[in-house]
Protein backbone atom coordinates (compact mmCIF):
# COMPACT_ATOMS: atom_id res chain seq x y z
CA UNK A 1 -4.76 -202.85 4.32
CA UNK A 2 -5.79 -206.26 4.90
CA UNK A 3 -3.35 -209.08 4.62
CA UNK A 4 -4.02 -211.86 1.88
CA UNK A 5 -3.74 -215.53 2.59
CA UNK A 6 -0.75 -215.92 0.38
CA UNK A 7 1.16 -213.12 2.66
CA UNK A 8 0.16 -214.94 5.62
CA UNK A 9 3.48 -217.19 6.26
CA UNK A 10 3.82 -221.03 5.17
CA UNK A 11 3.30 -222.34 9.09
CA UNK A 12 0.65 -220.46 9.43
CA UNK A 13 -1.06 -220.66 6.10
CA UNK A 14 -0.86 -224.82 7.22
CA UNK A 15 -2.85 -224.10 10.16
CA UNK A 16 -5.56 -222.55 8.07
CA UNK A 17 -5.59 -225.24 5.69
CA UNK A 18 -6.20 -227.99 8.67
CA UNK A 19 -8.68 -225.77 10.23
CA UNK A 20 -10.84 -225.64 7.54
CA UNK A 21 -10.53 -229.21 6.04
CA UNK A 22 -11.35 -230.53 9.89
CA UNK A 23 -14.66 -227.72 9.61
CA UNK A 24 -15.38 -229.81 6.45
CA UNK A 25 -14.88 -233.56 7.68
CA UNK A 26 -16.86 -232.59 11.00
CA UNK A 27 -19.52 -231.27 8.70
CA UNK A 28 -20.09 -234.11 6.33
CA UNK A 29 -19.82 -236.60 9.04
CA UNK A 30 -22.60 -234.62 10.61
CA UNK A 31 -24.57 -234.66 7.97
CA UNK A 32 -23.94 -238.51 7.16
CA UNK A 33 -25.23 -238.64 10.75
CA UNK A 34 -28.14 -236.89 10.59
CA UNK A 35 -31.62 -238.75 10.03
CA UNK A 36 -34.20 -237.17 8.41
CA UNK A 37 -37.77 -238.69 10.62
CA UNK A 38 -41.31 -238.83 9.36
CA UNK A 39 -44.24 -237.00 10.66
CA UNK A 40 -45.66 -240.16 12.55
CA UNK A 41 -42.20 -241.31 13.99
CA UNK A 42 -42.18 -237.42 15.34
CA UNK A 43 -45.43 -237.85 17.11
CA UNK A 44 -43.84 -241.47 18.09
CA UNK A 45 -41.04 -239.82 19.54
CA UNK A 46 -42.91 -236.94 21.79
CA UNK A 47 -46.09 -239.13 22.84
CA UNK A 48 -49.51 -240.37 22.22
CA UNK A 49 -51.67 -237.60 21.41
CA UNK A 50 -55.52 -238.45 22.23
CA UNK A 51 -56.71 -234.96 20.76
CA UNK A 52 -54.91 -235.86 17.63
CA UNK A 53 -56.89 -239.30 17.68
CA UNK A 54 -60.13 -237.63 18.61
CA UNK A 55 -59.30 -235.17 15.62
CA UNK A 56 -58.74 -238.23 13.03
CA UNK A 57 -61.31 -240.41 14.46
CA UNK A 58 -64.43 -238.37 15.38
CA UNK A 59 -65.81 -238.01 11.49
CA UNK A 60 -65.71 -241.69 11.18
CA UNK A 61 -67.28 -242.74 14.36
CA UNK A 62 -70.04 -239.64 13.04
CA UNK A 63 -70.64 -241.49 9.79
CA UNK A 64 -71.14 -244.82 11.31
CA UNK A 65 -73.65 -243.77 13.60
CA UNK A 66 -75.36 -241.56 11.14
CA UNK A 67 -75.26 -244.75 8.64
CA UNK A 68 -76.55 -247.31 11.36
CA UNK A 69 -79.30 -245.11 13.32
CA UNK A 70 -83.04 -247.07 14.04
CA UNK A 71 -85.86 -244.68 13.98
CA UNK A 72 -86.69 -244.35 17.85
CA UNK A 73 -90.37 -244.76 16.95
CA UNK A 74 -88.66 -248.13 15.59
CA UNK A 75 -86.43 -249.15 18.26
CA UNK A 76 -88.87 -248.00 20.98
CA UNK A 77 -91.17 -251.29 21.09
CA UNK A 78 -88.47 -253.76 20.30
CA UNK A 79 -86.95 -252.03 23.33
CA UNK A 80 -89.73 -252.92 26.05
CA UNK A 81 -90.31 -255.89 24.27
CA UNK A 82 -86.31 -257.73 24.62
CA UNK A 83 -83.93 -254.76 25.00
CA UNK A 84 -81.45 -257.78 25.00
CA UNK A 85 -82.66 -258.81 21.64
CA UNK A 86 -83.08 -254.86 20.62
CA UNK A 87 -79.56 -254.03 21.54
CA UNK A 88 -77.58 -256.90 20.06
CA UNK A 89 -79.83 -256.32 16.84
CA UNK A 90 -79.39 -252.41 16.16
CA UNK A 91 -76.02 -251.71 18.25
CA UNK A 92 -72.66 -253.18 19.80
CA UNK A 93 -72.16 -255.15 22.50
CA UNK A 94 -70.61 -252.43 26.15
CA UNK A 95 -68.77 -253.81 28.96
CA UNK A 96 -72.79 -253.37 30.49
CA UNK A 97 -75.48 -253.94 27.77
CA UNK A 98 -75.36 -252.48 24.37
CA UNK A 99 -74.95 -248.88 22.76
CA UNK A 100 -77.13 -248.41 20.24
CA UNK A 101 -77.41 -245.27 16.90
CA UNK A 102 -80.24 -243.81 17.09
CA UNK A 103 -81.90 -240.94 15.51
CA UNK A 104 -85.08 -239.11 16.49
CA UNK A 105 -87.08 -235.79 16.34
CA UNK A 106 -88.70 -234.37 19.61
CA UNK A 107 -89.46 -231.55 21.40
CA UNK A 108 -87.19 -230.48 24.31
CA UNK A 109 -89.13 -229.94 27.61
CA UNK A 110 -87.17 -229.82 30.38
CA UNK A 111 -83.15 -229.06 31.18
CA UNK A 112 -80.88 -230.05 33.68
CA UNK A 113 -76.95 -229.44 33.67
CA UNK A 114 -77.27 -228.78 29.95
CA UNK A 115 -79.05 -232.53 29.50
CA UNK A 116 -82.15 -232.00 28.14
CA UNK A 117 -85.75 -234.50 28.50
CA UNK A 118 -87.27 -234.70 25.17
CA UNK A 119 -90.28 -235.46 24.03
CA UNK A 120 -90.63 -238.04 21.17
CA UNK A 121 -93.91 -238.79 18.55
CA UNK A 122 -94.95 -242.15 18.44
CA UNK A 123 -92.30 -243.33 21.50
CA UNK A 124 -94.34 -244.19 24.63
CA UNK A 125 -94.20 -241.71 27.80
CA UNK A 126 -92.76 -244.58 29.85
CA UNK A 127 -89.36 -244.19 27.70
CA UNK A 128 -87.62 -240.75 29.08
CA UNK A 129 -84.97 -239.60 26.70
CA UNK A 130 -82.60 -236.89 26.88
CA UNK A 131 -79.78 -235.42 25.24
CA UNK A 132 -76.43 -234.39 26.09
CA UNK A 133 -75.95 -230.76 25.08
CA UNK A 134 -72.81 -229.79 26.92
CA UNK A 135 -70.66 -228.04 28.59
CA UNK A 136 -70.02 -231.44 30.26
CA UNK A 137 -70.44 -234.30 28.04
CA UNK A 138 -70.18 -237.50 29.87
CA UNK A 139 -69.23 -241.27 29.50
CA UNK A 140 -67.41 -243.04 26.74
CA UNK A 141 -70.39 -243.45 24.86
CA UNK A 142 -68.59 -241.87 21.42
CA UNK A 143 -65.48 -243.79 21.22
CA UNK A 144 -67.00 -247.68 22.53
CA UNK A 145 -70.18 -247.24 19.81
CA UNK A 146 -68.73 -248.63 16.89
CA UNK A 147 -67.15 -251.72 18.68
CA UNK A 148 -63.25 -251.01 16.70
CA UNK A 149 -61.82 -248.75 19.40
CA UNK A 150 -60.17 -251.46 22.24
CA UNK A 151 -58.29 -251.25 24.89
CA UNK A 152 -55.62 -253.20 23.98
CA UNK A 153 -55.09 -250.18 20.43
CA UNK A 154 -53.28 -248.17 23.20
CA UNK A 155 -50.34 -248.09 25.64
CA UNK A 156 -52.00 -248.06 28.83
CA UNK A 157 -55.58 -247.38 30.82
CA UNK A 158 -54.82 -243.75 30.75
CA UNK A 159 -54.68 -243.69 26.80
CA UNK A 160 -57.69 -245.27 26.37
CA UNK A 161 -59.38 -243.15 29.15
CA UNK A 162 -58.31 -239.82 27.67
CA UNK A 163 -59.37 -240.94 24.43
CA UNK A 164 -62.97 -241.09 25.97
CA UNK A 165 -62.75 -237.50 26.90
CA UNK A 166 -61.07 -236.55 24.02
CA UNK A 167 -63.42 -237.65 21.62
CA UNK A 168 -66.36 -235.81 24.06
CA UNK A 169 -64.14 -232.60 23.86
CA UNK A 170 -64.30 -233.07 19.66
CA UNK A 171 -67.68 -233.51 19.32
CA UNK A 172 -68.34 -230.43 21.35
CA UNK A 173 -65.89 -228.54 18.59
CA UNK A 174 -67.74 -229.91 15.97
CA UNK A 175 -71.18 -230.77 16.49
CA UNK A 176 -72.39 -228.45 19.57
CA UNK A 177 -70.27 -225.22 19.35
CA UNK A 178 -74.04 -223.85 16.81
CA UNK A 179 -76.00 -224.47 19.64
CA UNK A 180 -73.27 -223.62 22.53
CA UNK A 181 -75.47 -221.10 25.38
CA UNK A 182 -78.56 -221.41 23.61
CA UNK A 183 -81.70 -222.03 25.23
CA UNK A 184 -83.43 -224.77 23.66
CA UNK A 185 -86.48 -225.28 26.25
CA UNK A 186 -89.52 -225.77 24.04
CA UNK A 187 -88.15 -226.05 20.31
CA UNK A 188 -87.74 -229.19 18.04
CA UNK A 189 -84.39 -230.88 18.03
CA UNK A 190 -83.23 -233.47 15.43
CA UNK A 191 -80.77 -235.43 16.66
CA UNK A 192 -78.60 -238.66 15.73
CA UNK A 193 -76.27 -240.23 18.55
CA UNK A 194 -75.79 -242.81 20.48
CA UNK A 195 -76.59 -243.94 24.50
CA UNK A 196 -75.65 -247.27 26.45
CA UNK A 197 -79.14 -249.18 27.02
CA UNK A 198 -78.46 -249.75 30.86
CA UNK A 199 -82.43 -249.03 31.54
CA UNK A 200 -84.22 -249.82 28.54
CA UNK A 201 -87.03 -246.82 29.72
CA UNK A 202 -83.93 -244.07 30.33
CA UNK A 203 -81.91 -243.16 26.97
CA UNK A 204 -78.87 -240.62 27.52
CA UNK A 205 -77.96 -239.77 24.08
CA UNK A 206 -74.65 -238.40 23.39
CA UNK A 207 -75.10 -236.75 19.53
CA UNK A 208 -72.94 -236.84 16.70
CA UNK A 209 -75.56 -234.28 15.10
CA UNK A 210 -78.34 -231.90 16.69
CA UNK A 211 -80.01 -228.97 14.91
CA UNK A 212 -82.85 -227.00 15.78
CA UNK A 213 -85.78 -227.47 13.69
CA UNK A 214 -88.27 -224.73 15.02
């Protein structure tokens, strides 16, 4: 049969008593110790994450180029006209040139590496334009076209740089994952992105949107 405290004897029941009134002190002064951290001093606490970013950011840098795309049959001329004046007027001033929205319908004709030549009414055949479509997207394009991303909004060069890529890896996810392995060689393609206007006659368009039309 199982001894009750009040059999145990007096030294010993003392021992028990300081026993568990030191559990109890230790506890609260635990507790009192303990700090209960938010969600963003968490993500403070284990690092920058630039997928994270990319996930938060991506939909707004998609709505502002959706919102601010020219008409390529638009921005064409003004193009081989003053692609300075063209570029400050319709985009944002790149460490080289501008990058400019645009939006355009055209006919794909030729692939390379998944970057396809397309062919655009009412833009003249000295203007080549193509289209990223993965699985390598290239350049910083995506997170430099809306001018509010800067270098000096992160820790170091390596932040910034895997923000680039991260925001390329997003897009993917969001935008090309419909048209992932598909051949598009000879169908319509509506697309709204952006490209860097190094050569005013060669346009590499990185999209925020692309569907097939026929």
């Amino acid at each position: 049969m199982s001894a009750t405290l009040n059999s145990v004897p007096g030294d010993k029941r003392i021992k028990v008593y300081v026993a568990a009134a030191f559990a109890l002190v230790l506890f609260a002064l635990m507790a009192l110790d303990t700090k209960v951290i938010s969600l963003t001093e968490l993500e403070s606490a284990v690092g920058f994450s630039p997928q994270q970013f990319a996930q938060e950011t991506f939909p707004e840098i998609q709505a502002y180029v959706e919102n601010n795309a020219v008409n390529a049959s638009v921005l064409a001329p003004e193009v081989l006209q003053d692609a300075g004046a063209a570029g400050e007027k319709y985009g944002v001033a790149a460490g080289i040139g501008h990058i400019v929205p645009v939006s355009l319908s055209g006919v794909a004709v030729e692939s390379r590496g998944g970057v396809y030549t397309l062919e655009v009414a009412d833009v003249p055949s000295d203007i080549v334009i193509r289209v990223q479509t993965g699985p390598a997207i290239n350049g910083t394009t995506l997170r430099d076209t809306t001018g509010n991303i800067q270098f000096g909004d992160f820790t170091n060069q390596i932040e910034y740089q895997d923000v680039g890529a991260a925001l390329n890896d997003e897009m993917k996810r969001q935008v090309l994952a419909d048209i992932s392995g598909q051949e598009l060689t000879g169908k319509t393609l509506e697309v709204v992105g952006s490209f860097t206007m190094i050569n005013p006659k060669n346009w590499l368009i990185t999209p925020v949107s692309i569907a097939i039309i026929e």
